[in-house]
N, C-alpha and C. Protein backbone atom coordinates (compact mmCIF):
# COMPACT_ATOMS: atom_id res chain seq x y z
N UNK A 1 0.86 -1.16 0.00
CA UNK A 1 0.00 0.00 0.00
C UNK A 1 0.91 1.22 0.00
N UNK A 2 0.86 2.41 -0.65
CA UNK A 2 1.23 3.55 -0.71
C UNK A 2 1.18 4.58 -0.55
N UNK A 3 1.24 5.27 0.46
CA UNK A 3 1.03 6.39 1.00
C UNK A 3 1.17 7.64 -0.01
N UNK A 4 -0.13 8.94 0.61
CA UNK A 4 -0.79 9.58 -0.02
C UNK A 4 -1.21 10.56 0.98
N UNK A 5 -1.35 12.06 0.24
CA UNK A 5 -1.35 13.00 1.81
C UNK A 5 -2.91 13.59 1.49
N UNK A 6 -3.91 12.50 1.60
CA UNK A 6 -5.27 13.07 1.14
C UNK A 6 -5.70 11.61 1.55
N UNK A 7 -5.77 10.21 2.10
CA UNK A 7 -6.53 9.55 2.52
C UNK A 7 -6.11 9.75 4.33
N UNK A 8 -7.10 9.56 4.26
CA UNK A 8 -7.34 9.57 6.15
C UNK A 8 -6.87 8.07 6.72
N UNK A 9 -6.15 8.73 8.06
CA UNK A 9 -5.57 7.53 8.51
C UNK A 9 -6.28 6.69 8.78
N UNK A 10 -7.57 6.45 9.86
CA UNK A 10 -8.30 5.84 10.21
C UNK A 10 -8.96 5.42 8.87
N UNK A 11 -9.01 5.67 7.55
CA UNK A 11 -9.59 4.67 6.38
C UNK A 11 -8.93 4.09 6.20
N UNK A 12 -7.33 4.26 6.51
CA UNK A 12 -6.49 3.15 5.73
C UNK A 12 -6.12 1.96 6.80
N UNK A 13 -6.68 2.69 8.17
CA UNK A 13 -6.35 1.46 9.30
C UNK A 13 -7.78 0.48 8.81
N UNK A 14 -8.71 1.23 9.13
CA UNK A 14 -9.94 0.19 8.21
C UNK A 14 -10.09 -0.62 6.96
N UNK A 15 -9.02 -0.38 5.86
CA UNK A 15 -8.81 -0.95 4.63
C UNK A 15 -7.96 -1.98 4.79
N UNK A 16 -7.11 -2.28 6.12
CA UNK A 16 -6.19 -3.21 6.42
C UNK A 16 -6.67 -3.82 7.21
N UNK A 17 -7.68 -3.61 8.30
CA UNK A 17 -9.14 -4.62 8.92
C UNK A 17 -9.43 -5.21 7.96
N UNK A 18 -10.36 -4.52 7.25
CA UNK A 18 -11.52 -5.21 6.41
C UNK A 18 -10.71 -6.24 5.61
N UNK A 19 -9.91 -5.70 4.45
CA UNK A 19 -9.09 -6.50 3.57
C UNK A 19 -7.85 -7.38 3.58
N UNK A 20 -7.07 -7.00 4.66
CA UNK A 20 -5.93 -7.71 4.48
C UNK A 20 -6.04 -8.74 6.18
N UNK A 21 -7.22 -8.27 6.83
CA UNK A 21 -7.78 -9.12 8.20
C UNK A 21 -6.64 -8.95 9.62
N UNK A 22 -6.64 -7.80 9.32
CA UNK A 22 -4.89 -7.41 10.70
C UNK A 22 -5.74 -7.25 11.99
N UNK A 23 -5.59 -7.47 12.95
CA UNK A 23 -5.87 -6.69 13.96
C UNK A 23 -5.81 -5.32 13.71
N UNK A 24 -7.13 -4.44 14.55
CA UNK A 24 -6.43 -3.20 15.08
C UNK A 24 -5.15 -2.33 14.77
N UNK A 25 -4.19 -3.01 15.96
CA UNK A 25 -2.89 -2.91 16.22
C UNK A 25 -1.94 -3.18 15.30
N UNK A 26 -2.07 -4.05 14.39
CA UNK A 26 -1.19 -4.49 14.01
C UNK A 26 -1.74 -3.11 12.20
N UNK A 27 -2.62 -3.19 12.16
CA UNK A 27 -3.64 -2.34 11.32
C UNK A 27 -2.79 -0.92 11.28
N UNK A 28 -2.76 -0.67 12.34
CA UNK A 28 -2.47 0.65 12.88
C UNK A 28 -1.01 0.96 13.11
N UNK A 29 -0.20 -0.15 12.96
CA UNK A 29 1.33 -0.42 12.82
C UNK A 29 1.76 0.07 11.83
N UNK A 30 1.27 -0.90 10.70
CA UNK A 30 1.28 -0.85 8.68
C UNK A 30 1.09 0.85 8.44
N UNK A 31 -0.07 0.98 9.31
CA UNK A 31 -0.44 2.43 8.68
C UNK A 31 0.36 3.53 8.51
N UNK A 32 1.03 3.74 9.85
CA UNK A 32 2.23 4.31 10.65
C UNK A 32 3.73 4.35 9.55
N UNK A 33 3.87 2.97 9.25
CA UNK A 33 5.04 2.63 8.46
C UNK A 33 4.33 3.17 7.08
N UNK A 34 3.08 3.42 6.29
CA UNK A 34 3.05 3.31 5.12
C UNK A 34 2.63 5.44 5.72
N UNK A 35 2.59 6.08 6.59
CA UNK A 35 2.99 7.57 6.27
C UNK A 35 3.93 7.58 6.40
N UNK A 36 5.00 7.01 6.93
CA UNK A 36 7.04 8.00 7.39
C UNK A 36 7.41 6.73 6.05
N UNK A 37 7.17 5.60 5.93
CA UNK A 37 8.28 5.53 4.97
C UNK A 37 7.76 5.22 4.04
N UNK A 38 6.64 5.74 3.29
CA UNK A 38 6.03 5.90 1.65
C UNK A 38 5.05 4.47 1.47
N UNK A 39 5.40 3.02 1.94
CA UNK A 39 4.75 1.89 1.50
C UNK A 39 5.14 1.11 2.89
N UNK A 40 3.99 0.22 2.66
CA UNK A 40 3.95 -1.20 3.52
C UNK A 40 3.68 -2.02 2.99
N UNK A 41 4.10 -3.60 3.40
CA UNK A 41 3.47 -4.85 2.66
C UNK A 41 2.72 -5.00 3.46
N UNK A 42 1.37 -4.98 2.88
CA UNK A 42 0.38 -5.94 3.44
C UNK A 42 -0.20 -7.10 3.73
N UNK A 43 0.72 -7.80 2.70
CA UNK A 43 0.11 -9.50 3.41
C UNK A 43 1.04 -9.88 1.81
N UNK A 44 1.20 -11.06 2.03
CA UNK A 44 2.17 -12.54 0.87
C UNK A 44 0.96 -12.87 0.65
N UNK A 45 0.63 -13.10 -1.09
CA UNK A 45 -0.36 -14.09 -1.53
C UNK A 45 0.20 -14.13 -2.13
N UNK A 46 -1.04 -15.70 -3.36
CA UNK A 46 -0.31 -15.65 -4.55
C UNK A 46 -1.08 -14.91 -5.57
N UNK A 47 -0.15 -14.59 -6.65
CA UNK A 47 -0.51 -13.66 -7.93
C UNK A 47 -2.29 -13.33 -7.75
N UNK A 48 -2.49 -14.02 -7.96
CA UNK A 48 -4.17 -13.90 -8.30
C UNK A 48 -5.09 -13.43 -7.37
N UNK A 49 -4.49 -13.54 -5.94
CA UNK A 49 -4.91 -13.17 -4.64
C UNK A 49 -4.70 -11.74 -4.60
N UNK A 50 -3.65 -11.60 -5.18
CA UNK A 50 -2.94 -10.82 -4.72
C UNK A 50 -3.45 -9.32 -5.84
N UNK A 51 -3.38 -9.90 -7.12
CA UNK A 51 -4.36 -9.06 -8.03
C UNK A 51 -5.75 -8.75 -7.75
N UNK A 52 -6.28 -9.69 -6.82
CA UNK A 52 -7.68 -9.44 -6.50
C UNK A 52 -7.83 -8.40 -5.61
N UNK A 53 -6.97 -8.16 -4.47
CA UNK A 53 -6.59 -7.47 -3.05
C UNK A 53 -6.41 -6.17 -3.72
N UNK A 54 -5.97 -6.17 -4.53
CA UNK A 54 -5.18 -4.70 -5.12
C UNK A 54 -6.96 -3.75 -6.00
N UNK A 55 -7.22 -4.54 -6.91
CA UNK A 55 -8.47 -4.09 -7.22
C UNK A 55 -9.88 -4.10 -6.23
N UNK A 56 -9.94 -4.85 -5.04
CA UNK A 56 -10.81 -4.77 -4.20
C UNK A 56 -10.56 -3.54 -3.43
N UNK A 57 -9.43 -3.15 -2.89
CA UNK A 57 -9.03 -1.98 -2.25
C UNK A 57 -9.03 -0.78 -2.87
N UNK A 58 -8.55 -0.85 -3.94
CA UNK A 58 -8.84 0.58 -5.06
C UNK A 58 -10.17 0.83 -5.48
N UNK A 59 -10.86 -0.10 -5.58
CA UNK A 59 -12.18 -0.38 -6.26
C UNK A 59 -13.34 0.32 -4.63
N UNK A 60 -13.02 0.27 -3.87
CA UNK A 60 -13.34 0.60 -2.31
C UNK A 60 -12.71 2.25 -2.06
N UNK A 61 -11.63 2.27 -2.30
CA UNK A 61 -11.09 3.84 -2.35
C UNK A 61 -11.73 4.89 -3.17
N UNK A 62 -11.82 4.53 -4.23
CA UNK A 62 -12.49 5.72 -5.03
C UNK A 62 -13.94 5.68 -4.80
N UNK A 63 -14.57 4.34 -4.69
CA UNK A 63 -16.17 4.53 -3.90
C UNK A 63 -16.19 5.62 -3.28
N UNK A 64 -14.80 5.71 -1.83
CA UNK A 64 -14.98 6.52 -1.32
C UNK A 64 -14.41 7.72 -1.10
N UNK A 65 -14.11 8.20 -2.51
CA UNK A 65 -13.45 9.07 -2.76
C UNK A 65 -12.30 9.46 -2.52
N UNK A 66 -11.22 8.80 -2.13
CA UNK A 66 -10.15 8.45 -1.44
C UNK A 66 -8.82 8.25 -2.79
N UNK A 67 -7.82 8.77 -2.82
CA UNK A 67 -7.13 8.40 -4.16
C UNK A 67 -5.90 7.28 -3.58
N UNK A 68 -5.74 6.36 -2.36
CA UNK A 68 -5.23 6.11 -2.03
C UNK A 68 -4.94 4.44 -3.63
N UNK A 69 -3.42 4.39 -3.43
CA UNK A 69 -3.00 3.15 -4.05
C UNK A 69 -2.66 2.10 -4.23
N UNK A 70 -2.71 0.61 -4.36
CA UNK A 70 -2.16 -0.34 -3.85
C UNK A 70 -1.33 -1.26 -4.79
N UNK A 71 -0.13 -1.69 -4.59
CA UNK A 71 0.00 -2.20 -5.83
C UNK A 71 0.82 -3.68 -5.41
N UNK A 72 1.31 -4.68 -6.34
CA UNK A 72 1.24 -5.67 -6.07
C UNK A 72 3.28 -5.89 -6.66
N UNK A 73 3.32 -6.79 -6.11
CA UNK A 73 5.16 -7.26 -6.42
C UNK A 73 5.27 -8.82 -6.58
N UNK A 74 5.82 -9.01 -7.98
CA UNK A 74 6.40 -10.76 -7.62
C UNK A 74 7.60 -10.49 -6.96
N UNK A 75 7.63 -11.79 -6.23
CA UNK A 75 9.03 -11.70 -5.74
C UNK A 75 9.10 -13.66 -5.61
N UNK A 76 10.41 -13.82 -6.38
CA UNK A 76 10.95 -15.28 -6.66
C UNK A 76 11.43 -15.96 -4.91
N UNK A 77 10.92 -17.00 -5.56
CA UNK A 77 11.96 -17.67 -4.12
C UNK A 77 12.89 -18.66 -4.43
N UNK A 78 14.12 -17.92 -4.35
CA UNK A 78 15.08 -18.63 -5.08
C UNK A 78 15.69 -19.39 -3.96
């Protein structure tokens, strides 16, 4: 997820409840790390999960008017 100086914190602690299933706390951790250092990972899936997560959350942001972004990374396991 990528930080943005126009979504509200408390939506993006709620977008990491609802969607990525964090606690609270742990919600509210991510959030913290995704204003001071630009991004957080939100959760390991695979591809398709992971494409789904990205358009469910954006698809939810602009509902609510929110320009916040999410975007997705392969990463090999070598």
């Amino acid at each position: 997820m990528l930080n943005d100086d126009y979504t509200p914190m408390d939506f993006v602690v709620q977008l990491l409840v609802e969607f990525f299933h964090h606690s609270e706390e742990v919600a509210t951790r991510l959030m913290m790390d995704i204003h001071h250092k630009g991004s957080a990972i939100c959760g390991i899936y695979p591809k398709d999960i992971a494409e789904s997560k990205v358009m469910q959350v954006e698809t939810h942001c602009r509902k609510h008017g929110h320009p916040l972004c999410c975007q997705y990374e392969r990463h090999d396991d070598d």
